[in-house]
Protein backbone atom coordinates (compact mmCIF):
# COMPACT_ATOMS: atom_id res chain seq x y z
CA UNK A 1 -3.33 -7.37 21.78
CA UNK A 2 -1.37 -6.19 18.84
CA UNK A 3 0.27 -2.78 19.09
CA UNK A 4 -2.04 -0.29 16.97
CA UNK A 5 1.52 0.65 15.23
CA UNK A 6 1.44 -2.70 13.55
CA UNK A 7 -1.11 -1.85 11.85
CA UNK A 8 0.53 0.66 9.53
CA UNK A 9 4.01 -1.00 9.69
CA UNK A 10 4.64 -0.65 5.73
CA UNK A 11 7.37 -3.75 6.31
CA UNK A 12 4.41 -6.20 6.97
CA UNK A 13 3.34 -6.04 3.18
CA UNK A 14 5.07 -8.59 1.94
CA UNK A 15 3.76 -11.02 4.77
CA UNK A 16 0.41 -10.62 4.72
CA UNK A 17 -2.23 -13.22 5.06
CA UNK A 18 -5.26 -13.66 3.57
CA UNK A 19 -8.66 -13.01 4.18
CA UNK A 20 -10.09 -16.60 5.28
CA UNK A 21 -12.92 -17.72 7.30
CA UNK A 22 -11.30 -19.03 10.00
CA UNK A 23 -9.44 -15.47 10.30
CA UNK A 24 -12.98 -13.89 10.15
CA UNK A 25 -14.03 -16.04 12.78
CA UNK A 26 -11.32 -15.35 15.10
CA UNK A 27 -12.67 -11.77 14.76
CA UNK A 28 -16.34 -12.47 15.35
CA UNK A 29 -15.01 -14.40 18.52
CA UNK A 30 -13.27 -10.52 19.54
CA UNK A 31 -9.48 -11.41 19.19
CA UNK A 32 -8.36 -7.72 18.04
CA UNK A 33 -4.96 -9.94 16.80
CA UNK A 34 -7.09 -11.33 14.01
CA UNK A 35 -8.81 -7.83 13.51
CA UNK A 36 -5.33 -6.74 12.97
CA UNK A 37 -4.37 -9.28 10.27
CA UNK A 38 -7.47 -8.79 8.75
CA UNK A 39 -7.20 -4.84 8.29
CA UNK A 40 -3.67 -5.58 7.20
CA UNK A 41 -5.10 -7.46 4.31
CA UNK A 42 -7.00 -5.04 3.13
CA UNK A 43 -4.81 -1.61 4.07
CA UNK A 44 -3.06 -0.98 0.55
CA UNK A 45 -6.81 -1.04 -0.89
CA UNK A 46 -8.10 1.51 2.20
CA UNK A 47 -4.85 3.21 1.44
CA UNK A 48 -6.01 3.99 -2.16
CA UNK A 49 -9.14 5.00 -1.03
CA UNK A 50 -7.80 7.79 1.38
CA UNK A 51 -5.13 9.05 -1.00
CA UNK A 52 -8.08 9.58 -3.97
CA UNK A 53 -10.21 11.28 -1.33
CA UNK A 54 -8.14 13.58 1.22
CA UNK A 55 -8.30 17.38 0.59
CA UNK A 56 -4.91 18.63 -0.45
CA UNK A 57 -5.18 21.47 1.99
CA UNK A 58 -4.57 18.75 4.95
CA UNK A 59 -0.87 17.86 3.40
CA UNK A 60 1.75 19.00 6.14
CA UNK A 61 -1.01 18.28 9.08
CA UNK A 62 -1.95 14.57 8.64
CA UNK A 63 -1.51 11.91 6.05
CA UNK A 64 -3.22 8.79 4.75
CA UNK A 65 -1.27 6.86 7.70
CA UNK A 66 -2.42 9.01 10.64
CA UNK A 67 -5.87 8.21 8.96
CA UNK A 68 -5.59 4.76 8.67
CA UNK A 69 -4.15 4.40 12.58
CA UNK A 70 -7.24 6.33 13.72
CA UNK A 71 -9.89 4.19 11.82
CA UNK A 72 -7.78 1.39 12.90
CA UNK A 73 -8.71 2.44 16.56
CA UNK A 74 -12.02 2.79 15.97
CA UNK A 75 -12.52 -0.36 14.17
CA UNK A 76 -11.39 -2.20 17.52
CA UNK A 77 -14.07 -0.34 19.68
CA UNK A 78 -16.76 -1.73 16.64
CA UNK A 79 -15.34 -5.33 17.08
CA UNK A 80 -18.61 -6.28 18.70
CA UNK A 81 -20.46 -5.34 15.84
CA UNK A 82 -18.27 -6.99 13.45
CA UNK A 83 -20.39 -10.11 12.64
CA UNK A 84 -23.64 -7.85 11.53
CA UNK A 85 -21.91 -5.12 10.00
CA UNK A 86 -19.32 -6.71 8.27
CA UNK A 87 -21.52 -9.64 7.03
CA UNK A 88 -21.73 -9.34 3.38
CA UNK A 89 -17.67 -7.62 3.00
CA UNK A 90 -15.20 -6.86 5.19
CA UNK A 91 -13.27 -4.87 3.05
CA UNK A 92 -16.63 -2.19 2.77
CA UNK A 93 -17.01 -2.31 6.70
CA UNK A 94 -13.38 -1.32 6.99
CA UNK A 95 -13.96 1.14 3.95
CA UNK A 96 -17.20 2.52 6.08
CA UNK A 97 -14.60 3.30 8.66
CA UNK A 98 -12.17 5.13 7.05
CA UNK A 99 -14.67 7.12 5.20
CA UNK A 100 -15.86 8.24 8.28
CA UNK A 101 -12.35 8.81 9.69
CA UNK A 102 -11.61 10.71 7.04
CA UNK A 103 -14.32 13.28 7.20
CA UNK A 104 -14.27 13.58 11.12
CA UNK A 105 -10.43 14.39 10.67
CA UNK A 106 -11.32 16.76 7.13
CA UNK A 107 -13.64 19.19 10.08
CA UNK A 108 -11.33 18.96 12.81
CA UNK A 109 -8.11 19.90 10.92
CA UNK A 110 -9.64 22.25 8.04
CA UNK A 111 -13.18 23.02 9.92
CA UNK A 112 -15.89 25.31 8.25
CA UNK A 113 -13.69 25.66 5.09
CA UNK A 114 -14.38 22.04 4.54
CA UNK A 115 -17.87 21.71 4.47
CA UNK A 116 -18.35 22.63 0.99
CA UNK A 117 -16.05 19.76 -0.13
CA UNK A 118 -17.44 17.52 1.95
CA UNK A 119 -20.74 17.28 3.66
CA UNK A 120 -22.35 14.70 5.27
CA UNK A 121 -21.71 11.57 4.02
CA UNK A 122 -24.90 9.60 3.08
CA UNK A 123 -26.30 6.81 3.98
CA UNK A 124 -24.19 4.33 1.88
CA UNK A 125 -20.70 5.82 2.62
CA UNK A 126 -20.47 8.40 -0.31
CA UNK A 127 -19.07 11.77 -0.84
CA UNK A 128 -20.48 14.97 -2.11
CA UNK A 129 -21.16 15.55 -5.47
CA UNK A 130 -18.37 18.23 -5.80
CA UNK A 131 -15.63 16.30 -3.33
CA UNK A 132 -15.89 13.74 -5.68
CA UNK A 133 -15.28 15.98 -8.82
CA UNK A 134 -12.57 18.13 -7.10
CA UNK A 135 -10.76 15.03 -6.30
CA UNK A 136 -11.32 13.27 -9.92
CA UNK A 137 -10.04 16.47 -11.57
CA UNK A 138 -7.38 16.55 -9.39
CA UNK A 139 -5.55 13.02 -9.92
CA UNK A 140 -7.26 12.68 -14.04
CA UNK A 141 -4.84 15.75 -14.27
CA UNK A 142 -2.28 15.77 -11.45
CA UNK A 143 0.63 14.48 -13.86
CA UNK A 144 0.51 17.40 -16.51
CA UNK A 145 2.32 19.66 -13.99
CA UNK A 146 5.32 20.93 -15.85
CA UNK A 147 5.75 23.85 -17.62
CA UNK A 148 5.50 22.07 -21.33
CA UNK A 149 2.03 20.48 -20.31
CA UNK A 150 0.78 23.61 -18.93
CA UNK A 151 -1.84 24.66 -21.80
CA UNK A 152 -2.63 21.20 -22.34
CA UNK A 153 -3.48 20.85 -18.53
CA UNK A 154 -5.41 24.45 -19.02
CA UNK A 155 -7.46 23.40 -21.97
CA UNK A 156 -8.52 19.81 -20.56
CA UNK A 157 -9.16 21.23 -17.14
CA UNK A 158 -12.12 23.18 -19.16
CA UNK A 159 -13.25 19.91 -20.80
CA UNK A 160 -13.15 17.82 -17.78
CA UNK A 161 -15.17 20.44 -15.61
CA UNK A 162 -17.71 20.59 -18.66
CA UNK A 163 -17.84 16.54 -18.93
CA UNK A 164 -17.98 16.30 -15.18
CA UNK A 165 -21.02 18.50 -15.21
CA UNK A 166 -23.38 16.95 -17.98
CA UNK A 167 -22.87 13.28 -15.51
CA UNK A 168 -25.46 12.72 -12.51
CA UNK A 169 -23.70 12.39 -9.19
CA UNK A 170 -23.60 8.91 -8.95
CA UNK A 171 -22.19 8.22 -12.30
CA UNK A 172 -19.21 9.88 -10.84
CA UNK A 173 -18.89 8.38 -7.60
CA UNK A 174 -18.57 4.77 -9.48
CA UNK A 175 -16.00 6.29 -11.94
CA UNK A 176 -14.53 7.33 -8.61
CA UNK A 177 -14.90 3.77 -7.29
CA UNK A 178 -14.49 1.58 -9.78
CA UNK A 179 -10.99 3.51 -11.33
CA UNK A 180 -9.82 4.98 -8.61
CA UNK A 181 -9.96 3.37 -5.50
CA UNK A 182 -10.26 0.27 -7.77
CA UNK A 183 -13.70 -1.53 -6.33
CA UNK A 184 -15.07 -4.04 -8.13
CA UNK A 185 -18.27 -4.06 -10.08
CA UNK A 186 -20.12 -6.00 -6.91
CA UNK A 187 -18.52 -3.87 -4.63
CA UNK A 188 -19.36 -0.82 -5.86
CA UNK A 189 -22.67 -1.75 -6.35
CA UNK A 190 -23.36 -2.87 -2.30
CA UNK A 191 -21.44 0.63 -1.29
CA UNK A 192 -23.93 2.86 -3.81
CA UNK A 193 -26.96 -0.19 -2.75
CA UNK A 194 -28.04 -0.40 -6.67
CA UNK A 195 -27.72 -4.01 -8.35
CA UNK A 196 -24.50 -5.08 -9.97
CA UNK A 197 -26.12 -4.64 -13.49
CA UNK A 198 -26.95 -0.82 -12.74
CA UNK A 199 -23.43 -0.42 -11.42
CA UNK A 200 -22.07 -1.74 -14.34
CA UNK A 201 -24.17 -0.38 -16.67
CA UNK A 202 -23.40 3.58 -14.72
CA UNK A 203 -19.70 2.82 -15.17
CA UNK A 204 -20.02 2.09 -18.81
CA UNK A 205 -21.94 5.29 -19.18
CA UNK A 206 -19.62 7.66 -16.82
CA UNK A 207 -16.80 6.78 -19.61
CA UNK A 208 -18.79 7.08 -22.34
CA UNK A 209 -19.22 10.84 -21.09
CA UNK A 210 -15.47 11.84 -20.57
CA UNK A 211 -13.98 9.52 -23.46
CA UNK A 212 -13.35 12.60 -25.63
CA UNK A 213 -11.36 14.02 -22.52
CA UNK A 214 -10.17 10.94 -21.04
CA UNK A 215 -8.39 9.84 -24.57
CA UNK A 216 -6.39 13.28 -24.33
CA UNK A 217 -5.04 12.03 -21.05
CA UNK A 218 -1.73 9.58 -21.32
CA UNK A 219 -2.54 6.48 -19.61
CA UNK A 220 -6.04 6.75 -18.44
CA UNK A 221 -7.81 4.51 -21.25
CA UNK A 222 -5.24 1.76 -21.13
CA UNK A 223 -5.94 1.25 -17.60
CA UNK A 224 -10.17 1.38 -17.68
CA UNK A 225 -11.45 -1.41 -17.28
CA UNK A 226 -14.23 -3.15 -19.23
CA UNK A 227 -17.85 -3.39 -17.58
């Protein structure tokens, strides 16, 4: 059995394999080696996912590496329920993983203070509505941090809360998806358990409602992608 350290070795990157069936097969058969490519192939994406989503207030006691290594554990004591769970994507039965990491850690490091941020996650994986906002206000603005961006930071920080407001919860959680922790339109759409149309067509609308903020922000429309 692999070493769970492997896992999060950052020098494997450039030798990773990739997802094929008979790798996913090794896995249904229980060889935890195989488990371990497999999460390798997909870590940089789970990686994403954690860095979008973690409370700032945990910086100093974990990071998105001690998270990973624990949903890494848990993911081999799920092995057995690999082939069911993981049927239609491995990548969202690893994501389902993490997510759940990530809020068992959130209450054990940060406790009651946390459960405004981030309740119980639902039935398809997703955060609370204001998690989600905190944590798209937080990286939409995290680069105007100096001193000359200050009022510019101030002004769309009042825009972005308004925007965020006026959108239903799950228009923001596949902005939060589909930008962020860069899903695709199909993936997206089995996480939130809507068609790939409706996914599409809630992404297209979710920038539609922040495009007079969003244009303000270097970068951010140059990198959206279409429906």
């Amino acid at each position: 059995m692999n070493s769970p350290q492997k896992v999060i070795d950052r020098s494997v990157n450039d030798r990773l394999p990739s997802e094929t069936p008979e790798l996913v097969n090794r896995v249904i058969r229980g060889d935890t080696d195989a488990l371990s490519e497999l999460f390798n192939v997909h870590r940089a994406r789970l990686w994403r996912m954690v860095n979008f989503r973690m409370d700032p207030r945990l910086a100093g006691r974990i990071d998105a590496d001690d998270i990973l290594q624990e949903a890494w554990m848990r993911a081999i004591d799920r092995i057995d329920s690999f082939l069911v769970d993981a049927s239609r994507s491995t990548f969202i039965w690893f994501r389902m993983i993490v997510t759940q990491t990530m809020v068992d850690l959130h209450r054990r490091h940060v406790g009651a203070q946390k459960r405004s941020a981030a309740k119980e996650i639902s039935i398809h994986g997703g955060w609370s509505s204001q998690s989600t906002s905190v944590s798209l206000a937080r990286h939409l603005l995290g680069h105007l941090s100096s001193p000359s961006n200050a009022a510019i930071r101030a002004e769309l920080s009042s825009q972005l809360e308004t925007a965020l407001t006026t959108m239903s919860d799950i228009d923001r959680e596949v902005l939060a998806m589909r930008h962020f922790e860069e899903l695709t339109n199909s993936e997206t759409a089995q996480v939130l358990d809507m068609t790939e149309q409706a996914a599409s067509a809630r992404y297209v609308r979710a920038l539609s409602r922040l495009r007079h903020v969003l244009t303000a922000i270097p970068g951010f429309m140059d990198d959206a992608g279409g429906s």
